[in-house]
N, C-alpha and C. Protein backbone atom coordinates (compact mmCIF):
# COMPACT_ATOMS: atom_id res chain seq x y z
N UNK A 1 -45.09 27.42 -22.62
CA UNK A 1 -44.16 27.69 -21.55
C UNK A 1 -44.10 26.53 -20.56
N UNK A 2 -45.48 25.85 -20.12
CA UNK A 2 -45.47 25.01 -19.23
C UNK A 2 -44.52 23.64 -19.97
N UNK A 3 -44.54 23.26 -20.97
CA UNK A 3 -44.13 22.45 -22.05
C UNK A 3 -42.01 22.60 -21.98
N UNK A 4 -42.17 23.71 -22.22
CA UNK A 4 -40.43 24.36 -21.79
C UNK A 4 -40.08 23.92 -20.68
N UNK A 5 -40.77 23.95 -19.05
CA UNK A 5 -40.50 23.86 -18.09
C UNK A 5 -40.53 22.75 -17.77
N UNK A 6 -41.67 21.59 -18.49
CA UNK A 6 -41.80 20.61 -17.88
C UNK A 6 -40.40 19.27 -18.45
N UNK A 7 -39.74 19.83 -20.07
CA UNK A 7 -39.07 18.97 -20.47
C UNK A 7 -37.62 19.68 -19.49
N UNK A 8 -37.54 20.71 -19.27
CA UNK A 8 -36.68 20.97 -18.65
C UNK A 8 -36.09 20.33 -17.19
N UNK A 9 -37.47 20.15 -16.67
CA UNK A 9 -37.19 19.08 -15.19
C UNK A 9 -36.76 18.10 -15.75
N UNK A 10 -37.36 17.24 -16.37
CA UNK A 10 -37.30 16.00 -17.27
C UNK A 10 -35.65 15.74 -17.32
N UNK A 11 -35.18 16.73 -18.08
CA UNK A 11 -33.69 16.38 -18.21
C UNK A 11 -33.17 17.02 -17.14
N UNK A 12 -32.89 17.55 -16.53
CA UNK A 12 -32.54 18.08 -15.22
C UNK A 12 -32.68 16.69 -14.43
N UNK A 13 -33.69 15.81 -14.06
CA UNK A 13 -33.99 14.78 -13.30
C UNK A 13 -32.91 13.45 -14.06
N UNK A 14 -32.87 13.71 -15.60
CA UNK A 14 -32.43 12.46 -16.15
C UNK A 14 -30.72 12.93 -15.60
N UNK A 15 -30.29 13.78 -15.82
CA UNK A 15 -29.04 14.32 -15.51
C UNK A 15 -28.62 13.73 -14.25
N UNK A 16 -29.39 14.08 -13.03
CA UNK A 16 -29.09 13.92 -11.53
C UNK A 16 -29.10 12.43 -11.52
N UNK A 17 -30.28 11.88 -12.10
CA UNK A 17 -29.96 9.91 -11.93
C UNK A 17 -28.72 9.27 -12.97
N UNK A 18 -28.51 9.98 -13.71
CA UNK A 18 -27.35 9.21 -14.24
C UNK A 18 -26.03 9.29 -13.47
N UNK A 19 -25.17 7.74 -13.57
CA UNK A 19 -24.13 7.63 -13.22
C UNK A 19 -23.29 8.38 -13.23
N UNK A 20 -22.13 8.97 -12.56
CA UNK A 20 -20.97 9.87 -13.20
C UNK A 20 -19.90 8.42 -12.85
N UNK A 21 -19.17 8.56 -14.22
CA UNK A 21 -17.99 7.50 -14.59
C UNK A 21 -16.76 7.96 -13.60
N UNK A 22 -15.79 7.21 -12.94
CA UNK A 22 -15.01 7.66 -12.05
C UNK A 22 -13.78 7.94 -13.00
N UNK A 23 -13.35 9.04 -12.84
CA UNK A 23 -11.93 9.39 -13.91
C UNK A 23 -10.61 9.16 -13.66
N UNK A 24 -9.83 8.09 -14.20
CA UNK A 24 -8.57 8.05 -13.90
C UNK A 24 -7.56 8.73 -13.05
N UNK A 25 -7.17 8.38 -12.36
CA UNK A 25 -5.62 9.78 -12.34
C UNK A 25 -4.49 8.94 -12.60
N UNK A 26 -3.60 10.25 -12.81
CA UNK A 26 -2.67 9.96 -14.28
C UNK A 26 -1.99 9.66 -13.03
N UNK A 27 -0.79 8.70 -13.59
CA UNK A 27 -0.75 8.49 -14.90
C UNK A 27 -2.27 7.07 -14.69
N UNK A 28 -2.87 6.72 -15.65
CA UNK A 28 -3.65 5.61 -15.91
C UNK A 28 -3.47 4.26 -15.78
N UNK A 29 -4.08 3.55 -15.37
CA UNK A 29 -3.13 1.99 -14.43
C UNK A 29 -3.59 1.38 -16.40
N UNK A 30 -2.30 0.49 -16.24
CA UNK A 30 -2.06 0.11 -17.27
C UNK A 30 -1.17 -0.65 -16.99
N UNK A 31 -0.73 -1.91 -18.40
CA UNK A 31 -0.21 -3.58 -18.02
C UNK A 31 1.40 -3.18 -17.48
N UNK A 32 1.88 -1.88 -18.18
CA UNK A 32 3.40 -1.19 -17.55
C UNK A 32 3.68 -0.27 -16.26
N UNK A 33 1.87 -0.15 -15.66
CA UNK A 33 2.00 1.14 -14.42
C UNK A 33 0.67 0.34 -13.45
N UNK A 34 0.81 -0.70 -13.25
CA UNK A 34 -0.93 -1.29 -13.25
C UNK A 34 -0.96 -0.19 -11.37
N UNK A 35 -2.48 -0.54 -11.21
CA UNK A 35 -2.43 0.04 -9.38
C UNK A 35 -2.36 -1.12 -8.37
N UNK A 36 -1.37 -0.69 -7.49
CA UNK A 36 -0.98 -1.48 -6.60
C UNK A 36 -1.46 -1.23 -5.36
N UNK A 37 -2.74 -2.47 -4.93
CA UNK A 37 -3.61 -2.39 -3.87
C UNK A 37 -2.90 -3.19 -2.84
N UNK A 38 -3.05 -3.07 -1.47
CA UNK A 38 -2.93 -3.77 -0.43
C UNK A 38 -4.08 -4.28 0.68
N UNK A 39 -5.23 -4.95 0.45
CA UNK A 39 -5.60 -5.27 1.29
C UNK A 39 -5.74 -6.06 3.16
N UNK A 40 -5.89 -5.54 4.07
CA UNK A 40 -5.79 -6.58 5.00
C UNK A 40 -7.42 -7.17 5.32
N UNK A 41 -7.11 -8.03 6.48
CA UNK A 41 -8.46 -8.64 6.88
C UNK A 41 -7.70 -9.11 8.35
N UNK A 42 -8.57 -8.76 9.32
CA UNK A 42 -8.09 -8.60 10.57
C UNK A 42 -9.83 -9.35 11.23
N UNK A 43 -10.64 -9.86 10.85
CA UNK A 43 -11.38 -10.24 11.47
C UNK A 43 -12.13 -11.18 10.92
N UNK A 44 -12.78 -12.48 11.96
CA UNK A 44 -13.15 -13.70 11.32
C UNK A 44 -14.85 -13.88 11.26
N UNK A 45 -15.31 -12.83 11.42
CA UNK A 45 -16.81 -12.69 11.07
C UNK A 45 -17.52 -13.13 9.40
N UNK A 46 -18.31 -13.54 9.00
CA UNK A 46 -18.73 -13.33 7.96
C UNK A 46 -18.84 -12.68 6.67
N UNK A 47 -19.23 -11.00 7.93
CA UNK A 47 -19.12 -10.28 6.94
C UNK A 47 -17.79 -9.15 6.62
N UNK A 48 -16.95 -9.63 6.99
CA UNK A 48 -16.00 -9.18 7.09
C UNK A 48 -15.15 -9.80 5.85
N UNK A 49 -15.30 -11.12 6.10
CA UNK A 49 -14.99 -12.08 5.35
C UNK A 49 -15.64 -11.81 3.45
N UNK A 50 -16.38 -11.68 3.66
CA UNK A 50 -17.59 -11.70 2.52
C UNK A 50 -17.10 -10.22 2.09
N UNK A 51 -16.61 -8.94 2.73
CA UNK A 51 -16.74 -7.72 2.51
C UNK A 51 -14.91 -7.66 1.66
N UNK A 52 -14.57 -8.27 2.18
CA UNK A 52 -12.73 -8.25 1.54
C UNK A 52 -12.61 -8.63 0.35
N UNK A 53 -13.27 -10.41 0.12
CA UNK A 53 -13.14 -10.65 -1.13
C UNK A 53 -14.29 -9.73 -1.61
N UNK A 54 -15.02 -9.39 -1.59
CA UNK A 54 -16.04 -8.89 -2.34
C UNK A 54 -15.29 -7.56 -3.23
N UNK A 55 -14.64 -6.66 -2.28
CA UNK A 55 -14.28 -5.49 -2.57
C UNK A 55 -13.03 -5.92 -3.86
N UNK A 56 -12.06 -6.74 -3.01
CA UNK A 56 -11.11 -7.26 -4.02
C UNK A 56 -11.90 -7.73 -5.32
N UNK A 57 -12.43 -8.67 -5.18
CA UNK A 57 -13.18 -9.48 -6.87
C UNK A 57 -14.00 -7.90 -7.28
N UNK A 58 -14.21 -6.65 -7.26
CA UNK A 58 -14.88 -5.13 -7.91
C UNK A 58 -13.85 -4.76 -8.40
N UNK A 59 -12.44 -4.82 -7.48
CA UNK A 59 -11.85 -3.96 -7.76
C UNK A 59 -10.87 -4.49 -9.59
N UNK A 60 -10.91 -5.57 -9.00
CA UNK A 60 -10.17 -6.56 -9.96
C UNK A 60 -11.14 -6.21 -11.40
N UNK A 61 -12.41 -6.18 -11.18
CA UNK A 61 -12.80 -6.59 -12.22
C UNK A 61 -13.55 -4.84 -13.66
N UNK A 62 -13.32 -4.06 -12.38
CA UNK A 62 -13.15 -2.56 -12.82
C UNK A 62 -11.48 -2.28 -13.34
N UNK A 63 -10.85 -2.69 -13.13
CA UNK A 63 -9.57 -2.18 -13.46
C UNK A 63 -8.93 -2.82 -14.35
N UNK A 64 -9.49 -4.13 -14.44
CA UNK A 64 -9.16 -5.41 -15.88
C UNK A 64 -7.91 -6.00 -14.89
N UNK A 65 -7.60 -7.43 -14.99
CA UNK A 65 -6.54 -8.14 -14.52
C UNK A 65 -5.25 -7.78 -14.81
N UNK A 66 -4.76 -6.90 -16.09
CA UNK A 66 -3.72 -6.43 -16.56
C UNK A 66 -3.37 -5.47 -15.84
N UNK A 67 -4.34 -4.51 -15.43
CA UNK A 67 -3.88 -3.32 -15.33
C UNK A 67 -3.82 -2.89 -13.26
N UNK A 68 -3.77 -4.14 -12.32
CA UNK A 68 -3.98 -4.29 -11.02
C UNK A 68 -2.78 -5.24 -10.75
N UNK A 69 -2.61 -5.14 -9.48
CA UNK A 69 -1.71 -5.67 -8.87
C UNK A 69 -2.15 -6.05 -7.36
N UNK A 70 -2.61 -7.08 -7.08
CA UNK A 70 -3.28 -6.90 -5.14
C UNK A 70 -2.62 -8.06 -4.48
N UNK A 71 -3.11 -7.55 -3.52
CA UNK A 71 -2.87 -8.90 -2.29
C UNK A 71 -3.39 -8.52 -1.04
N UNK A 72 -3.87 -9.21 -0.32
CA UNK A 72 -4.91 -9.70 0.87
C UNK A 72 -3.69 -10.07 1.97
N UNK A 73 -3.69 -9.27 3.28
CA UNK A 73 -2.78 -10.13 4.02
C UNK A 73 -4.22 -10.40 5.32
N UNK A 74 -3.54 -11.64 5.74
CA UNK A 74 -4.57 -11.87 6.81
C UNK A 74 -3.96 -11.77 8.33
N UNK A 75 -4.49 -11.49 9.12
CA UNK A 75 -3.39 -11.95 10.13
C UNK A 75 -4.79 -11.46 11.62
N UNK A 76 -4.30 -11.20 12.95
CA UNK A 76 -4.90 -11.68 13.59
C UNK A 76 -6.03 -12.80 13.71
N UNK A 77 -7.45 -12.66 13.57
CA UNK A 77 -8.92 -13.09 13.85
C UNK A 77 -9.00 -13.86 12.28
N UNK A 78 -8.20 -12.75 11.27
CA UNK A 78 -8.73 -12.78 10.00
C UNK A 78 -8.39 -13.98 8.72
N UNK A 79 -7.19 -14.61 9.79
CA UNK A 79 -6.06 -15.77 9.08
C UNK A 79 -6.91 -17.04 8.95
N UNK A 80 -8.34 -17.30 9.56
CA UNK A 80 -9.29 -18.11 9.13
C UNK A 80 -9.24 -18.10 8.22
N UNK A 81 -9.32 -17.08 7.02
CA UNK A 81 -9.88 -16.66 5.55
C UNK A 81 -9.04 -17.54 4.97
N UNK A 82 -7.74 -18.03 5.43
CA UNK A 82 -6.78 -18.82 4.63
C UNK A 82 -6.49 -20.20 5.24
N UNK A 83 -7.37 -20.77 5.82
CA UNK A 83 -7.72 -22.27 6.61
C UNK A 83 -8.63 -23.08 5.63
N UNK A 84 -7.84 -23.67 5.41
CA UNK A 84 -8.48 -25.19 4.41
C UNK A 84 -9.71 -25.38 5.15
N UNK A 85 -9.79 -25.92 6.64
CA UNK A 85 -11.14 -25.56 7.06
C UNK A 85 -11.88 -25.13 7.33
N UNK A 86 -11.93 -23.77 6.94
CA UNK A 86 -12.64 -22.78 7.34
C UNK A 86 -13.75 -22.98 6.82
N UNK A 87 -13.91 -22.44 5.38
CA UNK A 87 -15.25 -22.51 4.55
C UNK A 87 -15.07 -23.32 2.95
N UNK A 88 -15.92 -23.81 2.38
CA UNK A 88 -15.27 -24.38 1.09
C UNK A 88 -15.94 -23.15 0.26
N UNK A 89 -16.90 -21.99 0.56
CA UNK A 89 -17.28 -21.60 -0.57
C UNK A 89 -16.08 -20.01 -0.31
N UNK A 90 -16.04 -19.56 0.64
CA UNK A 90 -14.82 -18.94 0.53
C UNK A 90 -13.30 -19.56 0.37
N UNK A 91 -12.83 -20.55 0.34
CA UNK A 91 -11.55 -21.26 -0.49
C UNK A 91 -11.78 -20.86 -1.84
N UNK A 92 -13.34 -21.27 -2.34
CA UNK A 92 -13.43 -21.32 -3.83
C UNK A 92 -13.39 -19.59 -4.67
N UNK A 93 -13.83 -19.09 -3.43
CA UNK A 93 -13.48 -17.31 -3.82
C UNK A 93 -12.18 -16.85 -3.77
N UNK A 94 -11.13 -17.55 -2.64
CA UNK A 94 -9.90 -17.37 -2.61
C UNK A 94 -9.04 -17.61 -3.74
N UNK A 95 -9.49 -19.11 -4.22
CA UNK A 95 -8.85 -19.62 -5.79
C UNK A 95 -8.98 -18.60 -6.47
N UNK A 96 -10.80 -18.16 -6.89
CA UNK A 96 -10.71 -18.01 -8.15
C UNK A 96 -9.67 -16.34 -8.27
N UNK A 97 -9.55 -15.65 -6.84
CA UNK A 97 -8.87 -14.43 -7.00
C UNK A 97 -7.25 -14.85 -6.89
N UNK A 98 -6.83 -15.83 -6.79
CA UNK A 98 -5.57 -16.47 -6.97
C UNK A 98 -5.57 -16.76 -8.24
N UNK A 99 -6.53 -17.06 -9.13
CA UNK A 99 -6.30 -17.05 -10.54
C UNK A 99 -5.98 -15.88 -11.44
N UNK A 100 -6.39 -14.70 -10.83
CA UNK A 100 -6.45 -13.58 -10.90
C UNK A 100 -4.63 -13.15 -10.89
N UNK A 101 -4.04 -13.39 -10.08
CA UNK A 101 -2.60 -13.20 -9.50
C UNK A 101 -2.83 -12.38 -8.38
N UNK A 102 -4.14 -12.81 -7.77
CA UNK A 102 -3.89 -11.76 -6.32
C UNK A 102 -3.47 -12.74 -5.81
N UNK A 103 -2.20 -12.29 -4.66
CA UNK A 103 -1.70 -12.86 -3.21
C UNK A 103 -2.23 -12.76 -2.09
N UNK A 104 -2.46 -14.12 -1.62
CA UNK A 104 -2.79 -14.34 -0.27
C UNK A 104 -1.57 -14.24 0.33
N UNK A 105 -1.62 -13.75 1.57
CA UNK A 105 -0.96 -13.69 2.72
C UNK A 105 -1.06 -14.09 3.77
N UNK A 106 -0.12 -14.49 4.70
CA UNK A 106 -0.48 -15.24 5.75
C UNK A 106 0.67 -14.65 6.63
N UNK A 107 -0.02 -14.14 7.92
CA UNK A 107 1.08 -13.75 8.88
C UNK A 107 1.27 -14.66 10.36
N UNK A 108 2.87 -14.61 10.02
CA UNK A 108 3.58 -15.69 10.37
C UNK A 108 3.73 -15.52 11.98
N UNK A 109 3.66 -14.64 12.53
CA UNK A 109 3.07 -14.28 14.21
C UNK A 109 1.87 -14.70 14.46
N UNK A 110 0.73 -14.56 13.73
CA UNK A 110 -0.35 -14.97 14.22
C UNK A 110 -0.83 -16.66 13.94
N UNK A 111 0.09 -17.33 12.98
CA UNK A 111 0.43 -18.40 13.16
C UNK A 111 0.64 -19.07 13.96
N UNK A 112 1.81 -18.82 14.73
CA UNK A 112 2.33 -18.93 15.73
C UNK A 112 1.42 -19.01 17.41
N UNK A 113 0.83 -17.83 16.94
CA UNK A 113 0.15 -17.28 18.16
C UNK A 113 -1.25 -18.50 18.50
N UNK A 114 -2.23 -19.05 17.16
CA UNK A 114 -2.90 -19.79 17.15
C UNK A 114 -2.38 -20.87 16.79
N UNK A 115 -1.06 -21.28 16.82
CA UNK A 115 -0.69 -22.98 16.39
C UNK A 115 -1.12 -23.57 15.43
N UNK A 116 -1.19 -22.57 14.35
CA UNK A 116 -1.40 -23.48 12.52
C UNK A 116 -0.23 -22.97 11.65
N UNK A 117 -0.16 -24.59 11.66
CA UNK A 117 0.78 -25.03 10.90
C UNK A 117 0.33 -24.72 9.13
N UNK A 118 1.62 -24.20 8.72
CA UNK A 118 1.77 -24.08 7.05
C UNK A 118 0.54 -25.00 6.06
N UNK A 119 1.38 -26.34 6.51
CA UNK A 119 -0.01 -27.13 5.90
C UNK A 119 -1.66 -26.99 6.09
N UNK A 120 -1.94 -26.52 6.86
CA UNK A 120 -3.04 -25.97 7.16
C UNK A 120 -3.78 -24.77 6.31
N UNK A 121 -3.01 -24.19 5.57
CA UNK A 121 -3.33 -22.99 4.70
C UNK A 121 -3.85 -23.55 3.50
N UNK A 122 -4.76 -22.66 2.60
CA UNK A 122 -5.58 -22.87 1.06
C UNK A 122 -3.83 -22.94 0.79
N UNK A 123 -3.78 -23.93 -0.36
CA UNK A 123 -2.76 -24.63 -1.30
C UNK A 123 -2.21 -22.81 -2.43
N UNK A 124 -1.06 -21.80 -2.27
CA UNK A 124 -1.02 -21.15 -2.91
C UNK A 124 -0.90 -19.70 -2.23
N UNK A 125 -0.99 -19.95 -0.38
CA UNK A 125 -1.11 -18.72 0.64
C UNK A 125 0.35 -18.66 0.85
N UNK A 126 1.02 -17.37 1.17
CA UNK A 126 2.08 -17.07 1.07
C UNK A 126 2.36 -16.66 2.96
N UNK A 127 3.42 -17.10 3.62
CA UNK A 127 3.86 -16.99 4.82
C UNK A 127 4.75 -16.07 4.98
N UNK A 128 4.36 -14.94 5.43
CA UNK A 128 5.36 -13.87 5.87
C UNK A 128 5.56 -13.81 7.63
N UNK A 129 6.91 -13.41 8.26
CA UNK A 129 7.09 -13.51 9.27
C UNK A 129 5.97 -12.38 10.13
N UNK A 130 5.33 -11.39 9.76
CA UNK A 130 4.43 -10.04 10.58
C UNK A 130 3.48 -9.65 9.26
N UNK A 131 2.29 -9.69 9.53
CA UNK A 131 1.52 -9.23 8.62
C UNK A 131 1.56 -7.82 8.51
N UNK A 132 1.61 -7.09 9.81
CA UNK A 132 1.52 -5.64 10.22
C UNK A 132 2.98 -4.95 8.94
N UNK A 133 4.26 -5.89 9.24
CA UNK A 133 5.22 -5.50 8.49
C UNK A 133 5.09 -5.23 6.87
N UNK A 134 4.54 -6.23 6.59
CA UNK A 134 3.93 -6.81 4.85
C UNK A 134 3.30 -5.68 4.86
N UNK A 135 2.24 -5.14 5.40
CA UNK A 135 1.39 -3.55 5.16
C UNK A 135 2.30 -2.38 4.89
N UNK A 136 3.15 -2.19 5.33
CA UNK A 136 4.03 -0.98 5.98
C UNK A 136 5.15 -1.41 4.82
N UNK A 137 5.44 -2.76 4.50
CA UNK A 137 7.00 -2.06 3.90
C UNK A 137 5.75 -1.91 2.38
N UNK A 138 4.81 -2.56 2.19
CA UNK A 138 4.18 -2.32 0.59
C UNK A 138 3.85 -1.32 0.41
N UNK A 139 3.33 -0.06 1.77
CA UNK A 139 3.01 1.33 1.48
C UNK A 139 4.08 1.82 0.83
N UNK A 140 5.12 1.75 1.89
CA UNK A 140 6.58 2.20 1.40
C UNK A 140 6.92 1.89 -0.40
N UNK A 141 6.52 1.12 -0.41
CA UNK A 141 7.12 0.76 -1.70
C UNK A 141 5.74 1.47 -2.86
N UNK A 142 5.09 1.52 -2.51
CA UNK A 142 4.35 3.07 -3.67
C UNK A 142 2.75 1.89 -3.50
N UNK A 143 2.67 0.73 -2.75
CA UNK A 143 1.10 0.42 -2.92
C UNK A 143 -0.33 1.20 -1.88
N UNK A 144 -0.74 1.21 -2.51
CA UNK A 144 -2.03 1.82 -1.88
C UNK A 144 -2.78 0.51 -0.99
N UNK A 145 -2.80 0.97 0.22
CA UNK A 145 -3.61 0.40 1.61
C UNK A 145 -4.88 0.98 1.78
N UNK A 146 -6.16 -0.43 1.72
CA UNK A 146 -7.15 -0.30 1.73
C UNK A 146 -8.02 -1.22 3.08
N UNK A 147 -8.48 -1.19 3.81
CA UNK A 147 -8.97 -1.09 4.97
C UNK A 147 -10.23 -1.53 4.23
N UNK A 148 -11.09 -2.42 4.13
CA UNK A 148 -12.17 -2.82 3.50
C UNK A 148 -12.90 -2.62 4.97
C-alpha cells in the first residue's frame, strides 16, 4: 500500500512540474493568417530597452518567422532604441530583428521634439508622423498591442 501511495505522489509531483504547452487559438497563425503584434517602447532605460527586444526576439522565435508579423514603434524617451549612437550591441539586436521583417518605427513628433534628424536613425527605421497614431490605427486594423 505504502508502495501505491508513494508512486502515486511521484507522478502526481512529475505531473505538477511539467510544462503545459500554450494552445493555439483558431484560427492558428500561419504564413496566410500569421499574428499581428504591435509593440511600443516609451522609455530609455536599459531595461526597458533589453525587455522589448527581448520579448520581440521570444516572440518571433515561438511563432516561426512565417507565421508573425511585428513592429516596435518608439517614440517619446524610447526613440534612443533607434539612434545610431545609442548602443552598438542593441543596433546589432535591432538588425538582427530587422532581418526577421520586424519594423522599426520612429515617431516623427518626438523627433521633432528632441531635434534628430532622419539620418540619425539605425539604417532601415521607418518615420511616421505620431507614434501614438501608428498604435491606434494598427489596433484598428486587427493587430494585437503589447505593452512589454
Amino acid at each position: 500500500m505504502r508502495l501505491i501511495r508513494n508512486f502515486t505522489l511521484i507522478l502526481l509531483s512529475l505531473c505538477i512540474l511539467s510544462p503545459a504547452e500554450t494552445e493555439y487559438a483558431e484560427p492558428k497563425p500561419s504564413f496566410d493568417n500569421p499574428r499581428k503584434i504591435v509593440f511600443s517602447i516609451t522609455e530609455d532605460t536599459p531595461h526597458a530597452i533589453d525587455h522589448v527586444l527581448s520579448v520581440a526576439s521570444n516572440v518571433v522565435k515561438y511563432y516561426g518567422v512565417d507565421n508573425v508579423q511585428m513592429k516596435i514603434v518608439a517614440y517619446s524617451k524610447g526613440i534612443v532604441l533607434l539612434l545610431k549612437s545609442h548602443s552598438i550591441d542593441d543596433a546589432k539586436r535591432v538588425d538582427a530583428l530587422m532581418q526577421y521583417e520586424v519594423e522599426f518605427i520612429a515617431c516623427g513628433n518626438t523627433m521633432k521634439t528632441y531635434e534628430i534628424q532622419e539620418s540619425e536613425l539605425i539604417e532601415g527605421s521607418e518615420v511616421v508622423t505620431a507614434g501614438v497614431v501608428e498604435l491606434l490605427e494598427s489596433v484598428k486594423k486587427g493587430w494585437i498591442y503589447i505593452k512589454p
